[in-house]
N, C-alpha and C. Protein backbone atom coordinates (compact mmCIF):
# COMPACT_ATOMS: atom_id res chain seq x y z
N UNK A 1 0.82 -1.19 0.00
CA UNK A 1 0.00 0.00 0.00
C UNK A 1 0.87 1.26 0.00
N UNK A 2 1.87 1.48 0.56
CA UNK A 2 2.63 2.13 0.74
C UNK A 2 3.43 3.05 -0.52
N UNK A 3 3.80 1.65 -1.23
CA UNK A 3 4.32 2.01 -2.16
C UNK A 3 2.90 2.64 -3.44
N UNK A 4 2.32 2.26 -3.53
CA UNK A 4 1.17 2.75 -4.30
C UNK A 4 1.17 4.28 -4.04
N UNK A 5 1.03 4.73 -2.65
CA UNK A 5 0.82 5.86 -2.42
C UNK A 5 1.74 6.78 -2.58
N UNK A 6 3.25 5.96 -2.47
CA UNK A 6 4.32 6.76 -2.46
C UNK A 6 3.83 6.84 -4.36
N UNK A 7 4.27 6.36 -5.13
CA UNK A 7 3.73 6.70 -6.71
C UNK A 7 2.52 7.17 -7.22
N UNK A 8 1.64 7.06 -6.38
CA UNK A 8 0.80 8.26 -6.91
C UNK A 8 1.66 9.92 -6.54
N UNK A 9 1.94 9.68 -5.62
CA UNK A 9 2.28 11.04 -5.07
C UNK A 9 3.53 11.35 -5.66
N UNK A 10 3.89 10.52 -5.85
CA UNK A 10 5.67 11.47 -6.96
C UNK A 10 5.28 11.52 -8.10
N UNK A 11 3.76 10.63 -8.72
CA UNK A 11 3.23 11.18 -10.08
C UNK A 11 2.42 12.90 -10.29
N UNK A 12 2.15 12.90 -9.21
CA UNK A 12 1.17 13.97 -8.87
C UNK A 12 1.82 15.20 -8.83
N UNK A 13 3.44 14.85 -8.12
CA UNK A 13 4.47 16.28 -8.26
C UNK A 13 5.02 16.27 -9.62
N UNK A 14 5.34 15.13 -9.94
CA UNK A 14 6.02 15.57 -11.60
C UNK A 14 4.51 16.00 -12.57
N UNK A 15 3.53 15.70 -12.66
CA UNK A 15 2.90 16.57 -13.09
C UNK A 15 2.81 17.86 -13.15
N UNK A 16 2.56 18.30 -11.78
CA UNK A 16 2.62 20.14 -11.24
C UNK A 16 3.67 20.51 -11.37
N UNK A 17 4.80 19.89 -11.66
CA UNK A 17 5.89 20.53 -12.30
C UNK A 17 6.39 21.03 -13.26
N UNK A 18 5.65 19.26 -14.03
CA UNK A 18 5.52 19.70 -15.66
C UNK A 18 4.44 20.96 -16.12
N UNK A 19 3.61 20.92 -15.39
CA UNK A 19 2.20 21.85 -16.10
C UNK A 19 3.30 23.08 -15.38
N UNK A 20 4.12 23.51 -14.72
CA UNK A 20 4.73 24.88 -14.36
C UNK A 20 5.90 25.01 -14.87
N UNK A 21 6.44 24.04 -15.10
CA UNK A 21 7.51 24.32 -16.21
C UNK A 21 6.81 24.64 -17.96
N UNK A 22 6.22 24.19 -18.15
CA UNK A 22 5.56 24.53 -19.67
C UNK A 22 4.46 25.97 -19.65
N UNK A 23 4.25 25.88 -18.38
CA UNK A 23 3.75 27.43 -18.10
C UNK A 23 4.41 28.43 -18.50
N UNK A 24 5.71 28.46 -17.53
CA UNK A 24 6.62 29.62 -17.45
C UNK A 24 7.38 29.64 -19.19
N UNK A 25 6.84 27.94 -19.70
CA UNK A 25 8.09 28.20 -21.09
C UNK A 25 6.90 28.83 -22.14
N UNK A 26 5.76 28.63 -22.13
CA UNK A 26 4.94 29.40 -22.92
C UNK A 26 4.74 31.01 -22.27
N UNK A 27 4.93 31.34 -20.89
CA UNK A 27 4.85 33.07 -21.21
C UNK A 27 6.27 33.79 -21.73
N UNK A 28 7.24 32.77 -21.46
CA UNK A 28 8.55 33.54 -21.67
C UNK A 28 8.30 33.58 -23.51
N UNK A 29 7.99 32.57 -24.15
CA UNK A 29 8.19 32.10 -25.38
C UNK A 29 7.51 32.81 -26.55
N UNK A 30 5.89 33.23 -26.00
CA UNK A 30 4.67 33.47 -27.12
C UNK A 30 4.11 34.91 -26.77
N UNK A 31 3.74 35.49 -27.73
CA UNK A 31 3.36 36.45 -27.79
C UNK A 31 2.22 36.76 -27.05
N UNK A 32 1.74 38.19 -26.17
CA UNK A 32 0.18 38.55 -25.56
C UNK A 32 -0.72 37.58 -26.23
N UNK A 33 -1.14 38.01 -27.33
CA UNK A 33 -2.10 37.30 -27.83
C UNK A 33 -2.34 36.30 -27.74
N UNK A 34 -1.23 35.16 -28.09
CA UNK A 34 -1.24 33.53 -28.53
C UNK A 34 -1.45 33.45 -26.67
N UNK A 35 -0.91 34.03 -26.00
CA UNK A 35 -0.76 33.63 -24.52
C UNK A 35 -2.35 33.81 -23.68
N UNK A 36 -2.90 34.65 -24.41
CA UNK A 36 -4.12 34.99 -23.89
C UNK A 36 -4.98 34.03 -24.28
N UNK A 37 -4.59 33.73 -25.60
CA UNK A 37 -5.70 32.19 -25.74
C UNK A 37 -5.40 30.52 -25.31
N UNK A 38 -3.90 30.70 -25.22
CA UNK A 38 -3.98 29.00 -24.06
C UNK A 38 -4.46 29.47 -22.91
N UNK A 39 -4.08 30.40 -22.33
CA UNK A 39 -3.72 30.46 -20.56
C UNK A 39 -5.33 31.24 -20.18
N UNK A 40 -6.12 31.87 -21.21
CA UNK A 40 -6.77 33.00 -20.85
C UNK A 40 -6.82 33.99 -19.88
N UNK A 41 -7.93 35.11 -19.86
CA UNK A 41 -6.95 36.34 -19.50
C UNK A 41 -6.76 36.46 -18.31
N UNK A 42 -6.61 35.65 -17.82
CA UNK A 42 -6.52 35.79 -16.07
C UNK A 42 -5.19 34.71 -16.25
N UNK A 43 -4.30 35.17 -16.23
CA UNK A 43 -2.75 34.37 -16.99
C UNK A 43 -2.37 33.85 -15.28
N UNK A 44 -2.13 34.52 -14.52
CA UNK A 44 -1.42 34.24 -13.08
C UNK A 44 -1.86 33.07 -12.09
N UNK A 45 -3.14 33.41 -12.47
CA UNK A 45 -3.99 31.91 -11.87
C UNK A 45 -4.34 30.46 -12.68
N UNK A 46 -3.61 30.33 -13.30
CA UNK A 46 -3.74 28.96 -14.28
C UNK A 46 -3.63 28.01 -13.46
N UNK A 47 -2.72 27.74 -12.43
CA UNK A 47 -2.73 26.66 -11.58
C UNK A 47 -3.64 26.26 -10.99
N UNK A 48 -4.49 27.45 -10.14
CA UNK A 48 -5.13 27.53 -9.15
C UNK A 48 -6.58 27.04 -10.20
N UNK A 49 -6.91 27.60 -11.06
CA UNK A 49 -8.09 27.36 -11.92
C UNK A 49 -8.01 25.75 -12.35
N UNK A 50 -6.66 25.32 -12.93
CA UNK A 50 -6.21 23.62 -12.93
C UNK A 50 -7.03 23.00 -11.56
N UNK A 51 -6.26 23.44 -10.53
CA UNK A 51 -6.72 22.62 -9.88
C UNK A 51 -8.00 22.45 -9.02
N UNK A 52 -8.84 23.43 -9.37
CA UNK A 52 -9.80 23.60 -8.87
C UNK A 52 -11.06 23.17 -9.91
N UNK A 53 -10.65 22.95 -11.00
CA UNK A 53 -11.45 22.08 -12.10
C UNK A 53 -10.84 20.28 -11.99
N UNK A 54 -10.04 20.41 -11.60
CA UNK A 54 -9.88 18.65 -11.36
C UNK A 54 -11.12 18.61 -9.86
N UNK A 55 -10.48 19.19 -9.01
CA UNK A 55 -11.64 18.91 -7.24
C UNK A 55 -12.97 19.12 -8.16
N UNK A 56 -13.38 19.85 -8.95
CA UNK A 56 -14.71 19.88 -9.47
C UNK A 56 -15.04 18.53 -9.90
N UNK A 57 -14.15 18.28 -11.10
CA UNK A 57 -14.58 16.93 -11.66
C UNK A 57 -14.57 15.69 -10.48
N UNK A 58 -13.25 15.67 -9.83
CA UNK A 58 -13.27 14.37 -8.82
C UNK A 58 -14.92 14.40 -7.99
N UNK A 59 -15.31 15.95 -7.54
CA UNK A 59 -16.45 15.69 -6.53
C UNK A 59 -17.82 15.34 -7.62
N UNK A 60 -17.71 15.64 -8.84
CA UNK A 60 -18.99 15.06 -9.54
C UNK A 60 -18.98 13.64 -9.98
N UNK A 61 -17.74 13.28 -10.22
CA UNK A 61 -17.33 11.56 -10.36
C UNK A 61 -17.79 10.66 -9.35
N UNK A 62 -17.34 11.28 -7.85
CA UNK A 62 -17.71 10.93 -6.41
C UNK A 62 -19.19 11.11 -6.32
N UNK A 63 -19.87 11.98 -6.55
CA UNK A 63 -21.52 12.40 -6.34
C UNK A 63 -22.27 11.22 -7.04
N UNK A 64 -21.83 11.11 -8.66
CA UNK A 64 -22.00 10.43 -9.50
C UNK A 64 -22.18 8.70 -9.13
N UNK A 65 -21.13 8.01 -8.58
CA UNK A 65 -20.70 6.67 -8.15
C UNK A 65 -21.97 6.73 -7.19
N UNK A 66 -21.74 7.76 -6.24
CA UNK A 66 -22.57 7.69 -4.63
C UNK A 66 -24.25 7.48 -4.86
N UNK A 67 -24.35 8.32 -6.17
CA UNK A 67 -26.04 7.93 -6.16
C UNK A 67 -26.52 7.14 -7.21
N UNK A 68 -25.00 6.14 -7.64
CA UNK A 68 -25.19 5.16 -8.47
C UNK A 68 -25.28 4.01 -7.29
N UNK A 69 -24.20 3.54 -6.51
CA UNK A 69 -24.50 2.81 -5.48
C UNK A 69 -25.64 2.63 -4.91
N UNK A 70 -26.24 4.25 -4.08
CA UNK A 70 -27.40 4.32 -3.26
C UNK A 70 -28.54 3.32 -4.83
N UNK A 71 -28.74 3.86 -5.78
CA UNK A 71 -29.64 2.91 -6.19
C UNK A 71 -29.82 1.60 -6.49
N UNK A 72 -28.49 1.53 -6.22
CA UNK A 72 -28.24 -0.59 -6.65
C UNK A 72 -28.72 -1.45 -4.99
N UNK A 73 -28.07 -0.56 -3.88
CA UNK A 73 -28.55 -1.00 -3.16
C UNK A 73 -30.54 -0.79 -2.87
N UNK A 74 -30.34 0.52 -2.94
CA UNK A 74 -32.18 0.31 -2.55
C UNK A 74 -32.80 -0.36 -3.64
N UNK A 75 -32.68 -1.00 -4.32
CA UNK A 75 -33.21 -1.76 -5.29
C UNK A 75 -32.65 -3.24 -4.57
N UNK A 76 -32.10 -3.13 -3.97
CA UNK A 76 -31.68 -4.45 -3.91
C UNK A 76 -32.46 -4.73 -2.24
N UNK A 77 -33.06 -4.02 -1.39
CA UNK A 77 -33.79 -4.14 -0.49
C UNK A 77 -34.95 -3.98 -0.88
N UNK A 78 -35.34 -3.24 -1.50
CA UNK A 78 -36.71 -2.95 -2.05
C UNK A 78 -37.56 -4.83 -2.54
């Protein structure tokens, strides 16, 4: 178990590394414009917007499963 967790979690930093290293190499690299349409115009918070659209998706995936379960079981008492 241990080890599982240890590799998720050193996958999870080389990610956020990679997505901030390719950050910093696309504002140094591309012009206002081209930069305004990957990153859009709120350029400084790209991370924070990343990761706050993954917790979005994980909690609708989670919501999703939870009131898939709840109906297998009450069907299955019913």
């Amino acid at each position: 178990m241990f080890k599982r967790v240890f590799w998720v979690a050193t996958g999870m930093v080389l990610g956020v590394l990679a997505v901030s290293k390719a950050t910093a190499y696309v504002r140094a690299n591309t012009p206002d414009k081209a930069r305004q349409f990957l990153l859009g115009p709120d350029q400084e918070n790209v991370g924070m917007r990343t990761l706050q659209g993954l917790i979005d998706q994980f909690r609708q995936a989670q919501q999703a499963r939870e009131e898939e379960l709840n109906r297998q079981y009450t069907a299955r008492l019913s």
